[in-house]
Protein backbone atom coordinates (compact mmCIF):
# COMPACT_ATOMS: atom_id res chain seq x y z
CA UNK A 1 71.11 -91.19 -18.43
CA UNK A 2 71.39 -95.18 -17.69
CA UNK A 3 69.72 -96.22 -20.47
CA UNK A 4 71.46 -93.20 -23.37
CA UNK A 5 74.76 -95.00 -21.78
CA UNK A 6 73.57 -98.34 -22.03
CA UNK A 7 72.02 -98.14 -25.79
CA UNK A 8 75.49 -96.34 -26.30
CA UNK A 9 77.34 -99.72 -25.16
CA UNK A 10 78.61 -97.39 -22.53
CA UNK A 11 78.14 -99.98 -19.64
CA UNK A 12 80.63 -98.28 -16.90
CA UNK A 13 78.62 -94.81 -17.35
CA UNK A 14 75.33 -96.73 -17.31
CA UNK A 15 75.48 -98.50 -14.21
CA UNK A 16 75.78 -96.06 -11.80
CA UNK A 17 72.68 -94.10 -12.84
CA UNK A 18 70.61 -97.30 -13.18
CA UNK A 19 72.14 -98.04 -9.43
CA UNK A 20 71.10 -94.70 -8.57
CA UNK A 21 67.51 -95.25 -10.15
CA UNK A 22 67.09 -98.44 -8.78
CA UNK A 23 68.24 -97.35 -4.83
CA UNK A 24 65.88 -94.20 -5.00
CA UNK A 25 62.50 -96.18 -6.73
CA UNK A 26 63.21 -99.84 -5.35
CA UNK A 27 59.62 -101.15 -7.20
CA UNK A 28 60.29 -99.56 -10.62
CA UNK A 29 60.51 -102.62 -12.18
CA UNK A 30 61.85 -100.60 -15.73
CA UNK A 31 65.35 -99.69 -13.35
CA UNK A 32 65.81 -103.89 -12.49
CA UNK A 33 65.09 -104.75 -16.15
CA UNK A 34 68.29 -102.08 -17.27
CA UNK A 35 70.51 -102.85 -14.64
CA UNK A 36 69.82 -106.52 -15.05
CA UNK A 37 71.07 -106.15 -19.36
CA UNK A 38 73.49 -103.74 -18.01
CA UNK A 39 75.05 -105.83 -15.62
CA UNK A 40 74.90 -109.18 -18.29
CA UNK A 41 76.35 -107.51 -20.79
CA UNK A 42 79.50 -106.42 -18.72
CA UNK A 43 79.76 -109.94 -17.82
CA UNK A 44 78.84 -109.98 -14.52
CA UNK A 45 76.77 -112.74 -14.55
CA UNK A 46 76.06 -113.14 -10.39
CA UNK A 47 74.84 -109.19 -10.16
CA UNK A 48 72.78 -110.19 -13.83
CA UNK A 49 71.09 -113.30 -12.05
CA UNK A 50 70.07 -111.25 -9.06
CA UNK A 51 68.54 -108.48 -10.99
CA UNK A 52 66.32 -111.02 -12.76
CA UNK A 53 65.26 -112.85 -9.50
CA UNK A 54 64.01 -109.54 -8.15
CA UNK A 55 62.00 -108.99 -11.74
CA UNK A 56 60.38 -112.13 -11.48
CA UNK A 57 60.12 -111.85 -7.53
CA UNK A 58 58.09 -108.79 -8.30
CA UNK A 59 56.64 -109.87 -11.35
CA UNK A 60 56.36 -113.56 -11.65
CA UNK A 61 54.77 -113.80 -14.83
CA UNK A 62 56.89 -111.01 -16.58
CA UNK A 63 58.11 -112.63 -19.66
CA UNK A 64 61.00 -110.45 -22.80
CA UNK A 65 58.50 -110.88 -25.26
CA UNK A 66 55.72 -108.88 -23.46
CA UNK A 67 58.94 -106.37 -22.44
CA UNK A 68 59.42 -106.14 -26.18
CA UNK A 69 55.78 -105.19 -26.64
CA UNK A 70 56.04 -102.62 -24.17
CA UNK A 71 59.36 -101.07 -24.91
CA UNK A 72 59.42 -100.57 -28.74
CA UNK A 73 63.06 -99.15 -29.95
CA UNK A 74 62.60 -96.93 -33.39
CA UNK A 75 65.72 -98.77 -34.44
CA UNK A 76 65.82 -102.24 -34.23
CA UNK A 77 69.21 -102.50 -33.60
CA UNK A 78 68.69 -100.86 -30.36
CA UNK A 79 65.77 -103.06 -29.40
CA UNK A 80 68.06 -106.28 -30.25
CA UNK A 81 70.72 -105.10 -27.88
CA UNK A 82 68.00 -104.63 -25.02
CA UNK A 83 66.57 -108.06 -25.37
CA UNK A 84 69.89 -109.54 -25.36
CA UNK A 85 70.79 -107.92 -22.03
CA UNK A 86 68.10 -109.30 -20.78
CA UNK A 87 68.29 -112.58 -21.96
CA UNK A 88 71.93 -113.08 -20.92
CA UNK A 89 70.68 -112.01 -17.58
CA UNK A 90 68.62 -115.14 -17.79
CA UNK A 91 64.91 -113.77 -18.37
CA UNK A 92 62.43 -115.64 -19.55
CA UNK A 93 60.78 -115.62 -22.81
């Protein structure tokens, strides 16, 4: 549900199913990586920063372009909005 809400540019309704999915499965890094461009592009910069610590905490090498290669959007539009969530939440390249 976090992530129809979040390709929706339905932050609000995203976040508390990516909050939900993060609590329950703490090492599924694909929960930190939505809540992270979830939280970014609502502006909230702090909670963005943290969720991209604990990425590269967990995965120190993980870089958006090998994201990209790894979660492929059908639409590119949708696949533009992802990276930029994650690259206002200050993840690497």
């Amino acid at each position: 549900m976090g992530l129809a809400h979040y390709v929706l540019k339905e932050y609000a309704q995203a976040l508390p199913a990516l909050r939900d999915c993060v609590s329950r499965a703490p090492n599924l890094l694909a929960g930190h990586f939505w809540l992270a461009a979830t939280y970014a592009q609502m502006g909230r910069m702090e909670d963005a920063r943290g969720e991209a610590a604990e990425i590269l905490r967990v995965q120190p090498t993980y870089s958006i372009g090998g994201s990209q290669r790894a979660m492929a959007f059908k639409n590119a539009e949708d696949d533009q909005h992802y990276v930029d969530g994650l690259r206002k939440a200050g993840l690497p390249e």
